[in-house]
C-alpha atoms as a PDB file:
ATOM      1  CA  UNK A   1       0.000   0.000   0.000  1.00  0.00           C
ATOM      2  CA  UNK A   2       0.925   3.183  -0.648  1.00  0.00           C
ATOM      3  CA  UNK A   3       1.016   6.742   1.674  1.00  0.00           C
ATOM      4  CA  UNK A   4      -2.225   7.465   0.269  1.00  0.00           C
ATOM      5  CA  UNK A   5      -3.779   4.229   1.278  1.00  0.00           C
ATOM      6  CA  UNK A   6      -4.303   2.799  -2.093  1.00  0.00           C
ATOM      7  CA  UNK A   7      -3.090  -0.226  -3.308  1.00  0.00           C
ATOM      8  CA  UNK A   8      -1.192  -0.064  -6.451  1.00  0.00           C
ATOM      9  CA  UNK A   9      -0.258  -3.155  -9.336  1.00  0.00           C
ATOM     10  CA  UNK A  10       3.651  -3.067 -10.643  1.00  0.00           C
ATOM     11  CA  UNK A  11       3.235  -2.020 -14.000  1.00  0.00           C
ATOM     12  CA  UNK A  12       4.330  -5.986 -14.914  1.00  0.00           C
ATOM     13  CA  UNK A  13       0.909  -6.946 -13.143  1.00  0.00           C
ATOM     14  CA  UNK A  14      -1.121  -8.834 -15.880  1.00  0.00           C
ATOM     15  CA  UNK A  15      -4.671  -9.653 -15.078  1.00  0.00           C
ATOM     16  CA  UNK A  16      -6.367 -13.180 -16.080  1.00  0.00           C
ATOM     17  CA  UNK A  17      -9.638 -12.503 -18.132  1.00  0.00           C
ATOM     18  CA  UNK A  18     -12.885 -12.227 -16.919  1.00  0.00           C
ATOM     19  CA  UNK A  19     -13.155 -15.801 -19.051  1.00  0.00           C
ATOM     20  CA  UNK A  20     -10.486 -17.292 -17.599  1.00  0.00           C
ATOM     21  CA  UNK A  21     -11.595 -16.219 -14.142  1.00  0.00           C
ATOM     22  CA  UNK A  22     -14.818 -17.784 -14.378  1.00  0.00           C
ATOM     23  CA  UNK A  23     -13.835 -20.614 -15.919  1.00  0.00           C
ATOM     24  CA  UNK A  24     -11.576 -21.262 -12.814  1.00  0.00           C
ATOM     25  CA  UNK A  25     -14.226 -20.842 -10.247  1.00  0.00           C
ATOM     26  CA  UNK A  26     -16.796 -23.074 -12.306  1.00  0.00           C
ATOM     27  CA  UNK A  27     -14.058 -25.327 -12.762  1.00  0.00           C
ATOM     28  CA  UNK A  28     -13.738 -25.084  -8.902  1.00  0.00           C
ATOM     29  CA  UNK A  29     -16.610 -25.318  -8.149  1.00  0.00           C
ATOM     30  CA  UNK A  30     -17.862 -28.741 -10.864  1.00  0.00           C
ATOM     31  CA  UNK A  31     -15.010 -30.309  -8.914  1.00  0.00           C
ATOM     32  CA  UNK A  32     -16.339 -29.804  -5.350  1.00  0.00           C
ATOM     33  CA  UNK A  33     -20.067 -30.552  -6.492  1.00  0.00           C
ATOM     34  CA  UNK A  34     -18.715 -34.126  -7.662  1.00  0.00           C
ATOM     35  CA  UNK A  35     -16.484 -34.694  -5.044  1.00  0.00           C
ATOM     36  CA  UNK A  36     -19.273 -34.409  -2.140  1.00  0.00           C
ATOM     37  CA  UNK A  37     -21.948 -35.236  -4.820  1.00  0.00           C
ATOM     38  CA  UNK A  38     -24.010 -32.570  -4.641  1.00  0.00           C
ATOM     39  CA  UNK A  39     -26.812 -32.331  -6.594  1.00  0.00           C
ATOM     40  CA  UNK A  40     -26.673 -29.616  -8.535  1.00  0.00           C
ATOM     41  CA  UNK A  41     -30.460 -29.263  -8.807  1.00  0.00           C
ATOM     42  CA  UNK A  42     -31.258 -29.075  -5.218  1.00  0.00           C
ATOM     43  CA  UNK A  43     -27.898 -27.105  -4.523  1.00  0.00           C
ATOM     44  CA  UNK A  44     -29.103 -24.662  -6.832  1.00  0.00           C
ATOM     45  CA  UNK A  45     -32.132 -24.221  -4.512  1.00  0.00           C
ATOM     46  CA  UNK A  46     -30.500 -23.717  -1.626  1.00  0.00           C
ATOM     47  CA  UNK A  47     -28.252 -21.071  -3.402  1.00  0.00           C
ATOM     48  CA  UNK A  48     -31.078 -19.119  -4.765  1.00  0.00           C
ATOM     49  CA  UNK A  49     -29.778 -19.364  -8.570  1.00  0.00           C
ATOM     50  CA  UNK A  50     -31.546 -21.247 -11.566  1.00  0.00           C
ATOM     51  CA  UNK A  51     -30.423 -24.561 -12.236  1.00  0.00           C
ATOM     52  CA  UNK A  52     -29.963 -23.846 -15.861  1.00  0.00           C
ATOM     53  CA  UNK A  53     -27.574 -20.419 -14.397  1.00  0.00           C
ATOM     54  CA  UNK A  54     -25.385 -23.157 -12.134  1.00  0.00           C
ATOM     55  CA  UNK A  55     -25.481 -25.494 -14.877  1.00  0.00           C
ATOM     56  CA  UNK A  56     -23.803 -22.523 -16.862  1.00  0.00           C
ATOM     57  CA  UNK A  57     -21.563 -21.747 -13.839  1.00  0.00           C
ATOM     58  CA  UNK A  58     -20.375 -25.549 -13.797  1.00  0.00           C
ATOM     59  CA  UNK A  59     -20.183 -26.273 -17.499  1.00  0.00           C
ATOM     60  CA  UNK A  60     -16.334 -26.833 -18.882  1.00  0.00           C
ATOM     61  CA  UNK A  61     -17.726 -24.638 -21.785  1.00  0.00           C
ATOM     62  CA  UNK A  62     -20.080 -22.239 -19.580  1.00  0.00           C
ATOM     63  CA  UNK A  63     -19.293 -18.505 -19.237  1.00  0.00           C
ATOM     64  CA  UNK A  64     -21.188 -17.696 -16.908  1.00  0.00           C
ATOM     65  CA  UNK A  65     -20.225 -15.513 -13.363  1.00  0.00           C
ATOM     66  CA  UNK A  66     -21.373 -15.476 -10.406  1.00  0.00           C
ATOM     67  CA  UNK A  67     -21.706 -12.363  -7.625  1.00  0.00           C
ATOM     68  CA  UNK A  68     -19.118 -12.571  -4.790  1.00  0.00           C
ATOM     69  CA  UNK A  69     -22.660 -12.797  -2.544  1.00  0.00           C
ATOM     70  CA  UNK A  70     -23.309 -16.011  -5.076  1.00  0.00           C
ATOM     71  CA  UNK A  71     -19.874 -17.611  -4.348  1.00  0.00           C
ATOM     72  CA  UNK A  72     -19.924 -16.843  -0.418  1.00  0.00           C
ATOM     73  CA  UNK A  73     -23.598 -18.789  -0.753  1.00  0.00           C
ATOM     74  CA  UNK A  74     -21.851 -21.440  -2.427  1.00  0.00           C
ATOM     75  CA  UNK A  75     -18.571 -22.193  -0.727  1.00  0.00           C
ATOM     76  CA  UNK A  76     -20.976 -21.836   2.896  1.00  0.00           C
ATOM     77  CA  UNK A  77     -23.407 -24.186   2.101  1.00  0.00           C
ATOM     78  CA  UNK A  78     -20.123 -26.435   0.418  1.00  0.00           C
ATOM     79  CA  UNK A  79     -18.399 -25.862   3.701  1.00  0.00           C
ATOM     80  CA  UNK A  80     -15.206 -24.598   1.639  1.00  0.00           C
ATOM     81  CA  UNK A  81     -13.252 -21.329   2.074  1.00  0.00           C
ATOM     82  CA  UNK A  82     -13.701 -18.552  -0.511  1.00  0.00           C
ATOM     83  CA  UNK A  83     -10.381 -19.218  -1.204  1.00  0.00           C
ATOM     84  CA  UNK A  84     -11.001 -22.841  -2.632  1.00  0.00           C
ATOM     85  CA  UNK A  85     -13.463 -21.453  -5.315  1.00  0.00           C
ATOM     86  CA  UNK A  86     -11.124 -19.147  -5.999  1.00  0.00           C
ATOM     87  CA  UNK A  87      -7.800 -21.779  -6.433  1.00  0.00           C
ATOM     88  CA  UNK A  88      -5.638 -21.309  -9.730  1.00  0.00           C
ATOM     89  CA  UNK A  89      -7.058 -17.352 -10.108  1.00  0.00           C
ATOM     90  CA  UNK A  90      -3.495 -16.502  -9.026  1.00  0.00           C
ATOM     91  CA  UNK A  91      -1.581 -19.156 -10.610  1.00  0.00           C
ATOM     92  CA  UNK A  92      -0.496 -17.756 -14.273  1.00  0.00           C
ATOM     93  CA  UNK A  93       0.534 -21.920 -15.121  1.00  0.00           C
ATOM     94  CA  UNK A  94      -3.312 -23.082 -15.179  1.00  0.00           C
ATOM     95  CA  UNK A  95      -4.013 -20.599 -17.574  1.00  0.00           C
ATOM     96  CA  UNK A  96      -1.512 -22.727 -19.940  1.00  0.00           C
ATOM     97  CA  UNK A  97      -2.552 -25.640 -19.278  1.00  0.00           C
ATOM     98  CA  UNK A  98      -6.700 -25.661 -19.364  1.00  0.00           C
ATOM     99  CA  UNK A  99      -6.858 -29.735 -18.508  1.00  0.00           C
ATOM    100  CA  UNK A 100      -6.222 -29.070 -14.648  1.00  0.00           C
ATOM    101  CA  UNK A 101      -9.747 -29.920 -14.309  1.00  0.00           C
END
């Protein structure tokens, strides 16, 4: 932080996309769905989004993103950190290499 309290990027900062980004979370969060096999219909319901919007969220192909209200609804009721949904944002390497999933 600087003296004026604002946080400022080096000028080598590069951000991800807003794609790439929500790919990663979806990506995230397909992964922790299966693994605790969730269904995604009832989930969906207890998240307060349409099932065809978290299908969109989920999907490898989806584009979909969700509100930072959304994802703390999600990784709650998942009983995950924020920071789980969130893995590979800051990792430059998964861009590269898509199949992480």
């Amino acid at each position: 932080m600087c003296g004026d309290g604002m946080l400022y990027l080096k000028e080598d900062s590069k951000f991800k996309s807003k794609d790439d980004v929500q790919y990663i979370v979806g990506t995230n969060v397909r992964k922790i769905c299966k693994e605790k096999n969730v269904n995604l219909m009832e989930f969906s319901e207890e998240i307060d989004i349409s099932y065809e919007y978290l299908r969109h969220i989920v999907s490898p192909n989806g584009q979909k993103s969700l509100s930072f209200y959304s994802m703390y609804k999600i990784a709650k009721i998942l009983g995950v950190s924020m920071d789980e949904l969130c893995n590979g944002i800051f990792d430059d390497e998964l861009k590269k290499n898509k199949n992480w999933k």
